[in-house]
N, C-alpha and C. Protein backbone atom coordinates (compact mmCIF):
# COMPACT_ATOMS: atom_id res chain seq x y z
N UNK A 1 -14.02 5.93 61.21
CA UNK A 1 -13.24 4.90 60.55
C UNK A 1 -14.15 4.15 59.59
N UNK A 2 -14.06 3.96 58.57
CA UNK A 2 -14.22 3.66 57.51
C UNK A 2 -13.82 2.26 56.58
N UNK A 3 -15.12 1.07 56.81
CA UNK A 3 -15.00 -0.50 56.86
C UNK A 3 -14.78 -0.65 55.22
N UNK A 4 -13.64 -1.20 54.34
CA UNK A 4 -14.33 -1.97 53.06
C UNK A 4 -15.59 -2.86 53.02
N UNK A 5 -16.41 -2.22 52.13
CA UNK A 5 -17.45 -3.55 52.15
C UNK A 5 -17.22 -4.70 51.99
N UNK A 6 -16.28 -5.66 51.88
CA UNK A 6 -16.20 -7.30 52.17
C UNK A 6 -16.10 -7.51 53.38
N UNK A 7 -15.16 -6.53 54.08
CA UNK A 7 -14.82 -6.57 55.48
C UNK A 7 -16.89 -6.78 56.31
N UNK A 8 -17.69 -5.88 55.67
CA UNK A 8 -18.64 -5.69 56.46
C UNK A 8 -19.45 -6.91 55.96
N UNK A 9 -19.15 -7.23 54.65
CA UNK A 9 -20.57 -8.47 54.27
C UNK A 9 -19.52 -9.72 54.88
N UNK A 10 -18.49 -9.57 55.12
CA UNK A 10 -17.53 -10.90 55.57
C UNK A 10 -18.48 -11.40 57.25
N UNK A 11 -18.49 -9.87 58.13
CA UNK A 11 -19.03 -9.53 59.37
C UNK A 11 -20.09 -10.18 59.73
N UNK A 12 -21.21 -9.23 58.69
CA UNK A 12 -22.32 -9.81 58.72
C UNK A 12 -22.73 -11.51 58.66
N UNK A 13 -21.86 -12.09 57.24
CA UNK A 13 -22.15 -13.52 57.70
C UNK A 13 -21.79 -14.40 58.20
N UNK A 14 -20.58 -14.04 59.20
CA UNK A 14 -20.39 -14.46 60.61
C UNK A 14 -21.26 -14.47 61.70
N UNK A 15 -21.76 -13.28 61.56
CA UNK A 15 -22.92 -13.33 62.47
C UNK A 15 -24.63 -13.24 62.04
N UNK A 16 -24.66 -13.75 61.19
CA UNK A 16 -25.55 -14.47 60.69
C UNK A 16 -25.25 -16.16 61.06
N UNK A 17 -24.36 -16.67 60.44
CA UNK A 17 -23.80 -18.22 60.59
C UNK A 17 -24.15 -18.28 62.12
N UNK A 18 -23.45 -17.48 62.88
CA UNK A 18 -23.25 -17.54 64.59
C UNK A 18 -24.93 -17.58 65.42
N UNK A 19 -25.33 -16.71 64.29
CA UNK A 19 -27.03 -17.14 65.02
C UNK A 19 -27.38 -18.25 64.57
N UNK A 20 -27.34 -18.69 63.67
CA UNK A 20 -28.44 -20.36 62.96
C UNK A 20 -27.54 -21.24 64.10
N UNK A 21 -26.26 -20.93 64.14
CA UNK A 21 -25.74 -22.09 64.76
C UNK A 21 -26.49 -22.54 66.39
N UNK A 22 -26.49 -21.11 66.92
CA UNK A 22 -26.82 -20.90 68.01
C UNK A 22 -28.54 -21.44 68.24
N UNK A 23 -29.59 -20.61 66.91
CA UNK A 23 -30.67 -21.19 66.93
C UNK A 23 -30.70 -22.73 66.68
N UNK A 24 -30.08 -23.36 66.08
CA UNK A 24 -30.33 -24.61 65.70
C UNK A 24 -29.51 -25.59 66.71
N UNK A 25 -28.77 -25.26 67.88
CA UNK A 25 -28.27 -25.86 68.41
C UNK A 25 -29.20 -25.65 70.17
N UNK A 26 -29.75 -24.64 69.96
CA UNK A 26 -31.03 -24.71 71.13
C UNK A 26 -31.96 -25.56 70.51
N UNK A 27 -32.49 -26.10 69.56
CA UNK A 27 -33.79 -26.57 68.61
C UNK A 27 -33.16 -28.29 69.42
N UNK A 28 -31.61 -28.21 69.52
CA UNK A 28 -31.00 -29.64 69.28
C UNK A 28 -31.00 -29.51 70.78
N UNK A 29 -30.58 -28.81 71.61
CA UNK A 29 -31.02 -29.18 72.76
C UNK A 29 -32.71 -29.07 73.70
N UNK A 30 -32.87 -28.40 72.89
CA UNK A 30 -34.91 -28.71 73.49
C UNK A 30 -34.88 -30.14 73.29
N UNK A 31 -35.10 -30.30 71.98
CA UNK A 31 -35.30 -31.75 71.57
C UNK A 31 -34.75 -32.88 72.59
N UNK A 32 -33.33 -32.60 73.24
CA UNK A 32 -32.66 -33.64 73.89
C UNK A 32 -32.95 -33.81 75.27
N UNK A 33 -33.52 -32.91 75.65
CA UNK A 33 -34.23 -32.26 76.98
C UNK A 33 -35.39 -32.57 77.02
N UNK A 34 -36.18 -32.73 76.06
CA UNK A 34 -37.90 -33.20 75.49
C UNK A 34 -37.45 -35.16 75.70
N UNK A 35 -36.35 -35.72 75.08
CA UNK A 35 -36.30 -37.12 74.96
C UNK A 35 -36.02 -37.16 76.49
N UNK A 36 -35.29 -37.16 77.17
CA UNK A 36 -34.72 -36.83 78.29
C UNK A 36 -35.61 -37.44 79.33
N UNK A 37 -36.28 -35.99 79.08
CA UNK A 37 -38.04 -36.17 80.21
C UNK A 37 -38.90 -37.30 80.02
N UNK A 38 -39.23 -37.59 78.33
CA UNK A 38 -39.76 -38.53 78.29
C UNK A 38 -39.52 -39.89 79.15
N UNK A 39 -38.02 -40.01 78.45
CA UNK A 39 -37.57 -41.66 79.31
C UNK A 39 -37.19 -41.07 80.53
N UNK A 40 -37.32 -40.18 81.51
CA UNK A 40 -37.55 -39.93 82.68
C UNK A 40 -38.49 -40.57 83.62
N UNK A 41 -39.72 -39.69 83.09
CA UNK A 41 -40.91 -40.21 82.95
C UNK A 41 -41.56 -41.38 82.73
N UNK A 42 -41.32 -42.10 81.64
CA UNK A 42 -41.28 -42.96 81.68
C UNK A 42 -40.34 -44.76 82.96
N UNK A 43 -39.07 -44.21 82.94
CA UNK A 43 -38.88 -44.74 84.10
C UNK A 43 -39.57 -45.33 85.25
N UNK A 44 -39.66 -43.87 85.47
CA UNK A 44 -40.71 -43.18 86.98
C UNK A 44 -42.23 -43.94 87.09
N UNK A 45 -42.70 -43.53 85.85
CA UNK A 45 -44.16 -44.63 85.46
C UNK A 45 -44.04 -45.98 85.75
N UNK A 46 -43.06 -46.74 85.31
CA UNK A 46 -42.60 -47.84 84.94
C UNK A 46 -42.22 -48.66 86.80
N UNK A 47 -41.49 -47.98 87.42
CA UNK A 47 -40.82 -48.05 88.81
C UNK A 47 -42.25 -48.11 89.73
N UNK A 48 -42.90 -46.94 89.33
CA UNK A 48 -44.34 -46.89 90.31
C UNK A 48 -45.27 -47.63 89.88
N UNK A 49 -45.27 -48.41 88.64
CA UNK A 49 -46.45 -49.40 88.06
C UNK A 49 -45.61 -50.52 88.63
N UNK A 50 -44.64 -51.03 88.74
CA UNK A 50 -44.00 -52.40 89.04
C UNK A 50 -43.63 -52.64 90.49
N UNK A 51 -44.14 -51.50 91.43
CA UNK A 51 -43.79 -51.06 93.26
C UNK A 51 -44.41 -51.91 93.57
N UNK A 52 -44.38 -52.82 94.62
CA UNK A 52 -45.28 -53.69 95.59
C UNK A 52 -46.43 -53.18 96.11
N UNK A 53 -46.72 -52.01 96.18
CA UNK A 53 -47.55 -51.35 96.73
C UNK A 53 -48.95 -51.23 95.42
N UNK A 54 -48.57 -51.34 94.36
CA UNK A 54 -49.33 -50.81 93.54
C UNK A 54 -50.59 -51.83 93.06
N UNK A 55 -50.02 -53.46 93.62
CA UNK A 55 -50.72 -54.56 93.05
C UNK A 55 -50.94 -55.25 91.99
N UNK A 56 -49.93 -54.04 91.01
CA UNK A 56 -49.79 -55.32 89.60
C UNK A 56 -48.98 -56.60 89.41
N UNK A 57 -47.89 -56.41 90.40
CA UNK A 57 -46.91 -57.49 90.75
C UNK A 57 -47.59 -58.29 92.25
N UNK A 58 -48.74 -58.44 92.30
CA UNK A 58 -49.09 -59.32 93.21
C UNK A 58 -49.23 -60.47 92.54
N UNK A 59 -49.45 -61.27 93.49
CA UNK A 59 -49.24 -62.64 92.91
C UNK A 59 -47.89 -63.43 92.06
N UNK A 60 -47.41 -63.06 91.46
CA UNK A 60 -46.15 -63.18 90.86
C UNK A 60 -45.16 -63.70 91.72
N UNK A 61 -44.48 -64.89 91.52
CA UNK A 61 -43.48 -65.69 92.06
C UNK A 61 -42.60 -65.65 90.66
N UNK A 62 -41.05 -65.27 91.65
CA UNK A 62 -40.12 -65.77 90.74
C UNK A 62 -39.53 -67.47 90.65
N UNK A 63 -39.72 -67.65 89.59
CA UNK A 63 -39.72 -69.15 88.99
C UNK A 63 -38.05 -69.48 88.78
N UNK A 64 -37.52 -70.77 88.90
CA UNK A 64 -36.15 -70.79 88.17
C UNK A 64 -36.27 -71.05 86.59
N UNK A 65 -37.48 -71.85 86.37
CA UNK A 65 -37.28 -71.93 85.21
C UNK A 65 -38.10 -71.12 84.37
N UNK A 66 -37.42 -70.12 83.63
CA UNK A 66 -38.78 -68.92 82.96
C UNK A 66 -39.30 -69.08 81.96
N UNK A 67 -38.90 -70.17 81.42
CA UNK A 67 -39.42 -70.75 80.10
C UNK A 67 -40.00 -71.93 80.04
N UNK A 68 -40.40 -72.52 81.04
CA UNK A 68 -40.71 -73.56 81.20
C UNK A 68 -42.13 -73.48 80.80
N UNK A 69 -43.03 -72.75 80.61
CA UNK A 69 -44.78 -72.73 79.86
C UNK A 69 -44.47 -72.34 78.09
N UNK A 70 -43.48 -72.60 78.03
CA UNK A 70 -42.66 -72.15 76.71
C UNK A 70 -42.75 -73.77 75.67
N UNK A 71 -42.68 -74.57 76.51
CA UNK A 71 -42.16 -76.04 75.68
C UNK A 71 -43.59 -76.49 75.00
């Protein structure tokens, strides 16, 4: 069976289009998966630097007034 050539260059850049889309929409999810982890990570850092256990929040009393070394 026997394709007109528009039929085949029509084909082809369908599936050409169908790959960039595909490549560029993995590029868009790495990337979102890369931010992701970061503020993951970050969190996690953040949670285990501010733990009672860790001693950076020793000493620290919560105050009512938080602005009060402010005036």
């Amino acid at each position: 069976m026997k394709h007109p050539q528009t039929f085949v260059m029509i084909m082809i850049g369908v599936s050409v289009t169908f790959g960039v889309l595909i490549w560029s929409g993995s590029l868009w999810g790495a990337l979102g998966a890369l931010i992701a982890g970061f503020a993951l990570a970050f969190v996690m850092s953040m949670a285990w630097l501010w733990s009672p256990k860790s001693g950076v929040a020793k000493g620290r009393r919560p105050t009512h007034d938080s602005f009060a070394g402010l005036k």
